[in-house]
C-alpha atoms as a PDB file:
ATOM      1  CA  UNK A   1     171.837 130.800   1.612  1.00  0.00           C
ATOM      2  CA  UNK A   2     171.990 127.638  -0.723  1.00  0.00           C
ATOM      3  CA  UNK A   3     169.042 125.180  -0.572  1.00  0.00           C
ATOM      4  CA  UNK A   4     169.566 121.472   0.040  1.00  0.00           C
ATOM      5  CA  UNK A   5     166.970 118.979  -0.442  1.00  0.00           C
ATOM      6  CA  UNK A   6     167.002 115.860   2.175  1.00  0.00           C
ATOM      7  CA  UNK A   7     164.761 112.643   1.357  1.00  0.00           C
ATOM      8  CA  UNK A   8     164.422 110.052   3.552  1.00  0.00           C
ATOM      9  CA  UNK A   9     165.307 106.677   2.708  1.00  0.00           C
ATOM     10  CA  UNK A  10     164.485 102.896   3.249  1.00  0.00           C
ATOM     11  CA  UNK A  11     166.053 100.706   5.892  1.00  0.00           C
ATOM     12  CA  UNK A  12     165.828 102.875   8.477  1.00  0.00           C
ATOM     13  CA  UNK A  13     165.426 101.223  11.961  1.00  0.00           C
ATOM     14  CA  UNK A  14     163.224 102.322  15.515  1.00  0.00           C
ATOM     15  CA  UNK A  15     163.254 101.183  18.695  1.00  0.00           C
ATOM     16  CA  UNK A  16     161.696 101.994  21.718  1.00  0.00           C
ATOM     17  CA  UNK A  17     162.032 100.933  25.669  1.00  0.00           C
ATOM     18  CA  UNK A  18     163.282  96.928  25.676  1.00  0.00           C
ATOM     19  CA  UNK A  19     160.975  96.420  22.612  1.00  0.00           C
ATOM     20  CA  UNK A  20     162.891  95.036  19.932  1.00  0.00           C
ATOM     21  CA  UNK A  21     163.992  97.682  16.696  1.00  0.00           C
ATOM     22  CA  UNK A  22     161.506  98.143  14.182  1.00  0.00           C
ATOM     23  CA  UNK A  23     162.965  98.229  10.683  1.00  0.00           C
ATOM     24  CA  UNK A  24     160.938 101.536   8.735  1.00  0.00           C
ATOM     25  CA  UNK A  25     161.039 102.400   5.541  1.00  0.00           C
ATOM     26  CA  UNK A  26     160.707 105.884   5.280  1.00  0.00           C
ATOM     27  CA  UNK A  27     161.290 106.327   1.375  1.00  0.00           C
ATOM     28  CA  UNK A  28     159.823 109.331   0.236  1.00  0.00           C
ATOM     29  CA  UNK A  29     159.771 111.838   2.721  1.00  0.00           C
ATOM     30  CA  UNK A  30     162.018 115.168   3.570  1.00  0.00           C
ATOM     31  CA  UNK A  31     162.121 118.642   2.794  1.00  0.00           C
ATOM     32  CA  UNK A  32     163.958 121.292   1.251  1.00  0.00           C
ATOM     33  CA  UNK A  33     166.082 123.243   4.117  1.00  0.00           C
ATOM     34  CA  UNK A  34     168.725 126.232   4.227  1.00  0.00           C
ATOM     35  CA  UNK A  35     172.291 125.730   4.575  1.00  0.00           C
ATOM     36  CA  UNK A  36     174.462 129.112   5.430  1.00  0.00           C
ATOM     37  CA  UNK A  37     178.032 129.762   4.606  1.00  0.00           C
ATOM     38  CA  UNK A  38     180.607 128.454   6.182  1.00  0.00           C
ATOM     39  CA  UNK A  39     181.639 129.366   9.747  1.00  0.00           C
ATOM     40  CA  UNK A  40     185.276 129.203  11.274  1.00  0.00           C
ATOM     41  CA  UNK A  41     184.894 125.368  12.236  1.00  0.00           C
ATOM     42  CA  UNK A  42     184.378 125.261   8.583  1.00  0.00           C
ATOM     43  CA  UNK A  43     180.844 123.617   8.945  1.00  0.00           C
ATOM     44  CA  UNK A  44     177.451 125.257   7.151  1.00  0.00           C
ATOM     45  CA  UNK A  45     174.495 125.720   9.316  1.00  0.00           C
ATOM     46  CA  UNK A  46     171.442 123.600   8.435  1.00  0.00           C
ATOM     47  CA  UNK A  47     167.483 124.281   8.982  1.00  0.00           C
ATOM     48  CA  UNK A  48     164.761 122.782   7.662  1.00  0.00           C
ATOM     49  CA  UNK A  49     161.297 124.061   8.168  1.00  0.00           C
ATOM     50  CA  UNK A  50     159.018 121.387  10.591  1.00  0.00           C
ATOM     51  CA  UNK A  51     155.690 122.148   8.285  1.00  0.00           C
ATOM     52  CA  UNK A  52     157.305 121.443   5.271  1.00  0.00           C
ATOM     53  CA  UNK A  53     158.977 118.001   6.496  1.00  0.00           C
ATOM     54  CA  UNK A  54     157.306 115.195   5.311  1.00  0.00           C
ATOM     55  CA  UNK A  55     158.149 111.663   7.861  1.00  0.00           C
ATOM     56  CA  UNK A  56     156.059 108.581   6.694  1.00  0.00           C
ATOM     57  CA  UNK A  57     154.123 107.093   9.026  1.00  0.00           C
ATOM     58  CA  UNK A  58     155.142 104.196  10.671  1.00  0.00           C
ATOM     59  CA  UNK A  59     152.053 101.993   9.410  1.00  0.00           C
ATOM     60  CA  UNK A  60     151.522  97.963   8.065  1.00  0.00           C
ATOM     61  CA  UNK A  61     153.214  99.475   4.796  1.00  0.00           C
ATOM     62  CA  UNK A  62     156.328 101.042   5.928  1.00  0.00           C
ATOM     63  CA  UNK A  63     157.396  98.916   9.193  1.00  0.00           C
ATOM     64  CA  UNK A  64     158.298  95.168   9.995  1.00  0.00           C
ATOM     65  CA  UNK A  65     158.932  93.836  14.054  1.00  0.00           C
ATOM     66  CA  UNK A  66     160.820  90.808  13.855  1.00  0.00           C
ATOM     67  CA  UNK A  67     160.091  90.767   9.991  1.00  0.00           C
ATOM     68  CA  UNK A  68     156.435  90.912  10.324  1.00  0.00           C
ATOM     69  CA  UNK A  69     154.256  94.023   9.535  1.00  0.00           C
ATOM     70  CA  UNK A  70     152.793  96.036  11.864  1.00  0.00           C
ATOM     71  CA  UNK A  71     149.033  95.119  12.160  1.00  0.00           C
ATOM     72  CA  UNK A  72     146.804  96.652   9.998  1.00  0.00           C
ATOM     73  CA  UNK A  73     145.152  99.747  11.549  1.00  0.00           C
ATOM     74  CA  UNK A  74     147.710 100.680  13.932  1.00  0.00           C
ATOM     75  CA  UNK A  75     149.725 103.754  13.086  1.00  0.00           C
ATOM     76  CA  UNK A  76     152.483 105.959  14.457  1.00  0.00           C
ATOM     77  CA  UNK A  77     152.403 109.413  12.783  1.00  0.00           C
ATOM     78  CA  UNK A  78     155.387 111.667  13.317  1.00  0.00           C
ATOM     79  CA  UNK A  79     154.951 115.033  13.468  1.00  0.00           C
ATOM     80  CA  UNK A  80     158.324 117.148  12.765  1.00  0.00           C
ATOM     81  CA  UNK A  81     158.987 120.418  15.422  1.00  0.00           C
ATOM     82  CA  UNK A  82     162.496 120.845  14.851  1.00  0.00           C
ATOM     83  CA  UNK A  83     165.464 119.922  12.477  1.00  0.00           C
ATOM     84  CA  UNK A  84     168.418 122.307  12.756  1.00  0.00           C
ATOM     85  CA  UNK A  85     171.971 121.717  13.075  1.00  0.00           C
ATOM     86  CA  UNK A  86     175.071 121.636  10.995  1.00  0.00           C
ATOM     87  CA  UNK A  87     177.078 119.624   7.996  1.00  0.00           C
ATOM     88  CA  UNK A  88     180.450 119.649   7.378  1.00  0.00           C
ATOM     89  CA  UNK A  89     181.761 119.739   3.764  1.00  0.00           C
ATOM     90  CA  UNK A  90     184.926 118.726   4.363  1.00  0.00           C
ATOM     91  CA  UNK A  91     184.432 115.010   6.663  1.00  0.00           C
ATOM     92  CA  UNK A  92     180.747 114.654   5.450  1.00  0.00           C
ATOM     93  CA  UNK A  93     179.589 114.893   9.129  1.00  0.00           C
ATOM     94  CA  UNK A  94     176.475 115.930   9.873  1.00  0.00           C
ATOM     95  CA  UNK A  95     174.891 117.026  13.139  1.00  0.00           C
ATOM     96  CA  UNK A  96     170.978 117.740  13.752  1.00  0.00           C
ATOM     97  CA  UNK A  97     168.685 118.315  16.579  1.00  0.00           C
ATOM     98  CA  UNK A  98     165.412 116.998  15.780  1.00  0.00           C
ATOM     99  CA  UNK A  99     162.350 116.902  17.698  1.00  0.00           C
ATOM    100  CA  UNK A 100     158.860 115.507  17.003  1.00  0.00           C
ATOM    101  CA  UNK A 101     155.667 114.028  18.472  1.00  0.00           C
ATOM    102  CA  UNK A 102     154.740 110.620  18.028  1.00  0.00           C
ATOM    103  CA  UNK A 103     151.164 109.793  17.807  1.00  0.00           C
ATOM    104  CA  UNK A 104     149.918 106.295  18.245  1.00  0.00           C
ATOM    105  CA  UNK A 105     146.291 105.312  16.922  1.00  0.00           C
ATOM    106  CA  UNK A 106     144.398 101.907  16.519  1.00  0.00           C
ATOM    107  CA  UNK A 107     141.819 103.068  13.427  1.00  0.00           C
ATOM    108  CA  UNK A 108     139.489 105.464  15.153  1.00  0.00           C
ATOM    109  CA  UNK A 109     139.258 103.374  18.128  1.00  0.00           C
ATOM    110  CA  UNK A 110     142.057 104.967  19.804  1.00  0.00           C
ATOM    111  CA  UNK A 111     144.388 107.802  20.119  1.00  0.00           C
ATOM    112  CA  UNK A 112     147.410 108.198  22.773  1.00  0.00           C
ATOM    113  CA  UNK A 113     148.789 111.016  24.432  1.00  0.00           C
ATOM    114  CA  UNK A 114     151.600 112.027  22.153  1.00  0.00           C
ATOM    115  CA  UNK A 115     155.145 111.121  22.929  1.00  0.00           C
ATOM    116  CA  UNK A 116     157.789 114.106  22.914  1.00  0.00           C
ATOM    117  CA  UNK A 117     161.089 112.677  21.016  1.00  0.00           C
ATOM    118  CA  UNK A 118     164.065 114.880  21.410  1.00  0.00           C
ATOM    119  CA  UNK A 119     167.452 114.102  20.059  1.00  0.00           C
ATOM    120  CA  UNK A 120     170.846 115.027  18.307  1.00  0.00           C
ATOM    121  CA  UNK A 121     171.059 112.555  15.086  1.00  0.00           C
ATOM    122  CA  UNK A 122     174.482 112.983  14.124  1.00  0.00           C
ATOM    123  CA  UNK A 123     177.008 110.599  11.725  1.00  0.00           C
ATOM    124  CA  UNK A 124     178.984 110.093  14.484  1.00  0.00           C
ATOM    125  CA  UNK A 125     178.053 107.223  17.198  1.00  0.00           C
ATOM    126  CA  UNK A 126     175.659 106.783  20.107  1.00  0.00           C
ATOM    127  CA  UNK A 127     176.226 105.030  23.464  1.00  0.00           C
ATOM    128  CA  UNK A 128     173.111 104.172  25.891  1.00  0.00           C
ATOM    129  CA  UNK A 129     172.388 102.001  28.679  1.00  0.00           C
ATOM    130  CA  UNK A 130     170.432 100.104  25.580  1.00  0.00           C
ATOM    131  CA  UNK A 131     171.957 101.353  22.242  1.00  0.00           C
ATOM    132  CA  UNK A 132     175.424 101.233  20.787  1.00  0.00           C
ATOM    133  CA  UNK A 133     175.540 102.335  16.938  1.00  0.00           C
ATOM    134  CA  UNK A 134     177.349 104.242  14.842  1.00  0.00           C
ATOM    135  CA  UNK A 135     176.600 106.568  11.693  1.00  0.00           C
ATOM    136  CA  UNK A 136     178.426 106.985   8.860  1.00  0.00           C
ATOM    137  CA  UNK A 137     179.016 110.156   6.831  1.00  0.00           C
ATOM    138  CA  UNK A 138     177.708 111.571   3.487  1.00  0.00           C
ATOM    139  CA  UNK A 139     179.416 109.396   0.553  1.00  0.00           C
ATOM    140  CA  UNK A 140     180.191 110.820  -2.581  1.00  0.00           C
ATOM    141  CA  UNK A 141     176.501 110.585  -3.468  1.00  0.00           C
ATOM    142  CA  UNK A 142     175.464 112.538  -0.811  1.00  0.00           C
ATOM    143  CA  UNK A 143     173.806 109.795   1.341  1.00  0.00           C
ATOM    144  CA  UNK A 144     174.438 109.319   5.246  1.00  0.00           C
ATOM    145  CA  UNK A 145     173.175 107.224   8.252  1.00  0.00           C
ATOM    146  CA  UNK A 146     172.340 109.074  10.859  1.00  0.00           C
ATOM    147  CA  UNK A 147     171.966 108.213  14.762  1.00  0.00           C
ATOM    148  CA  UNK A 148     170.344 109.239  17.911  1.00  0.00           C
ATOM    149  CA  UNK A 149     169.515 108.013  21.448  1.00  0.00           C
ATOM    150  CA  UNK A 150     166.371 109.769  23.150  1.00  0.00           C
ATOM    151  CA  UNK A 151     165.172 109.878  26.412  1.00  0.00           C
ATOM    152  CA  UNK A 152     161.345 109.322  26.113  1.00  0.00           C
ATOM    153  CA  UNK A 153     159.420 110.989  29.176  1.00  0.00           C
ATOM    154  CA  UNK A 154     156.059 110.079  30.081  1.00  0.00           C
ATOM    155  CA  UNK A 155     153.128 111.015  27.731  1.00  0.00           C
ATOM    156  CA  UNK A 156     150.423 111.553  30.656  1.00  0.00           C
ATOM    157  CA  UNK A 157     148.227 108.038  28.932  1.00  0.00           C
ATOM    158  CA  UNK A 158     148.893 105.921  31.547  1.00  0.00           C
ATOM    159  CA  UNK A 159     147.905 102.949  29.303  1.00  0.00           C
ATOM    160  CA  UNK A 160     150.798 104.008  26.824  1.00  0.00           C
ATOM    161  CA  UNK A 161     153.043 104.863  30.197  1.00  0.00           C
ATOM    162  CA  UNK A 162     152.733 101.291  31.337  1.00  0.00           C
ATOM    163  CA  UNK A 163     153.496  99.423  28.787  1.00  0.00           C
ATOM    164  CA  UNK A 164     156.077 101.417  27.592  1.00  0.00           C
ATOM    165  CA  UNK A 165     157.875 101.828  30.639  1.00  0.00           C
ATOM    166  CA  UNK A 166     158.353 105.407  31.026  1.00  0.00           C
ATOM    167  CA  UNK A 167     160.574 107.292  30.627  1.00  0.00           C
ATOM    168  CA  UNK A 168     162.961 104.914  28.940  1.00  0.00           C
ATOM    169  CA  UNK A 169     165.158 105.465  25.794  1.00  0.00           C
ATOM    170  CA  UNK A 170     164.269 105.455  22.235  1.00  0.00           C
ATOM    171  CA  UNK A 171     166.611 104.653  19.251  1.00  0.00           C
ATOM    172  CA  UNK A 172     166.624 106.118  16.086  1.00  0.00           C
ATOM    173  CA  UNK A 173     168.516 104.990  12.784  1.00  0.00           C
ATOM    174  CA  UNK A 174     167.804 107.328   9.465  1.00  0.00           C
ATOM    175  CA  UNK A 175     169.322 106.271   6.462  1.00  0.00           C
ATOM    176  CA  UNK A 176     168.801 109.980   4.410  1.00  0.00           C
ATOM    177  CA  UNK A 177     170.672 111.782   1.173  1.00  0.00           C
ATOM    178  CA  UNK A 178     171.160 115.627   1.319  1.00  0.00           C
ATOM    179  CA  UNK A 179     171.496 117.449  -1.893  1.00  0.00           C
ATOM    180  CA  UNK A 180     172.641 120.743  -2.958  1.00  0.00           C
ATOM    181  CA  UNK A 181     170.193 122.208  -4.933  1.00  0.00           C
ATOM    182  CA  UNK A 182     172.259 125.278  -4.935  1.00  0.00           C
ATOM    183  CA  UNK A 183     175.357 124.395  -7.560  1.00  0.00           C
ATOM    184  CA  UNK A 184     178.285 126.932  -6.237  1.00  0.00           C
ATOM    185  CA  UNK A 185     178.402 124.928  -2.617  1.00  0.00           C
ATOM    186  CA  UNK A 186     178.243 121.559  -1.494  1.00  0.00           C
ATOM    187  CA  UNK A 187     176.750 119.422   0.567  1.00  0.00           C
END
């Protein structure tokens, strides 16, 4: 098993329900994962270990609506479950299912029911009722955007329910680099 390293990146982009896309910068997180050899589709399995994923929070610091900051206090933590899938040396394509919980605070005067995000972010493109986008595959330098439309079910806080709308979809754009940090095989 070689070892590849992915870091999240800036200019990454959100959106959830009608609302319009939040532009993140998630610089600085990621995790070290496994890739495995390389099956008869040619692609390498990829898994990377929820606990040791790092996902800045979406916060004042890291995220603009319609180019102005979230307000101070009010935070989005994302909290990883699953990142698994595939990447294939040959196109630069990569497929993974990811799944986390969003939680939504205002300081310590409130704290939501966490929303349950499930998706496939792949390099390839995404067609909604809301969201048409496409990815693009690893470059020469290793770095890739990656897509994914979710269906968002209801959290159980009917305040956060409500003025969300749900379930409705959620977008997510991750601009990310993967790198080997096992020299005999790419990615």
């Amino acid at each position: 098993m070689n070892k590849v390293q992915l870091t999240t990146l800036a200019g990454c982009g959100l959106a959830i329900a009608g609302y319009p896309r939040f532009t993140y910068d998630a610089l600085g997180g990621g995790g070290i994962g496994t890739a495995g050899p390389l099956d008869p589709e040619g692609r390498q399995s990829l898994c990377f270990q929820p606990s040791a994923l790092l996902i800045p929070d979406l916060e004042t610091r890291t995220t603009r609506v319609l180019g102005v900051p979230l307000p101070p206090g009010l935070c989005i933590a994302i909290v990883p479950e699953l990142l698994e899938g595939w990447f294939c040396p040959a196109s630069g394509e990569v497929g993974l299912r990811f799944r986390a919980r969003f939680r939504f605070s205002i300081g310590r005067l409130y704290r939501a029911a966490d929303l349950l995000v499930e998706t496939e972010l792949s390099t390839g493109s995404v067609s909604s009722r809301r969201h048409q986008v496409a990815g693009r595959p690893l470059d020469p330098h290793g770095d890739a955007l990656l897509v994914g439309v979710a269906l968002v079910p209801p959290s159980g806080d009917g305040w956060v329910d409500r003025c969300l709308g749900l379930p409705d979809e959620a977008l997510a754009l991750l601009r990310c680099r993967f790198r080997n940090l096992s020299p005999t095989n790419p990615p």
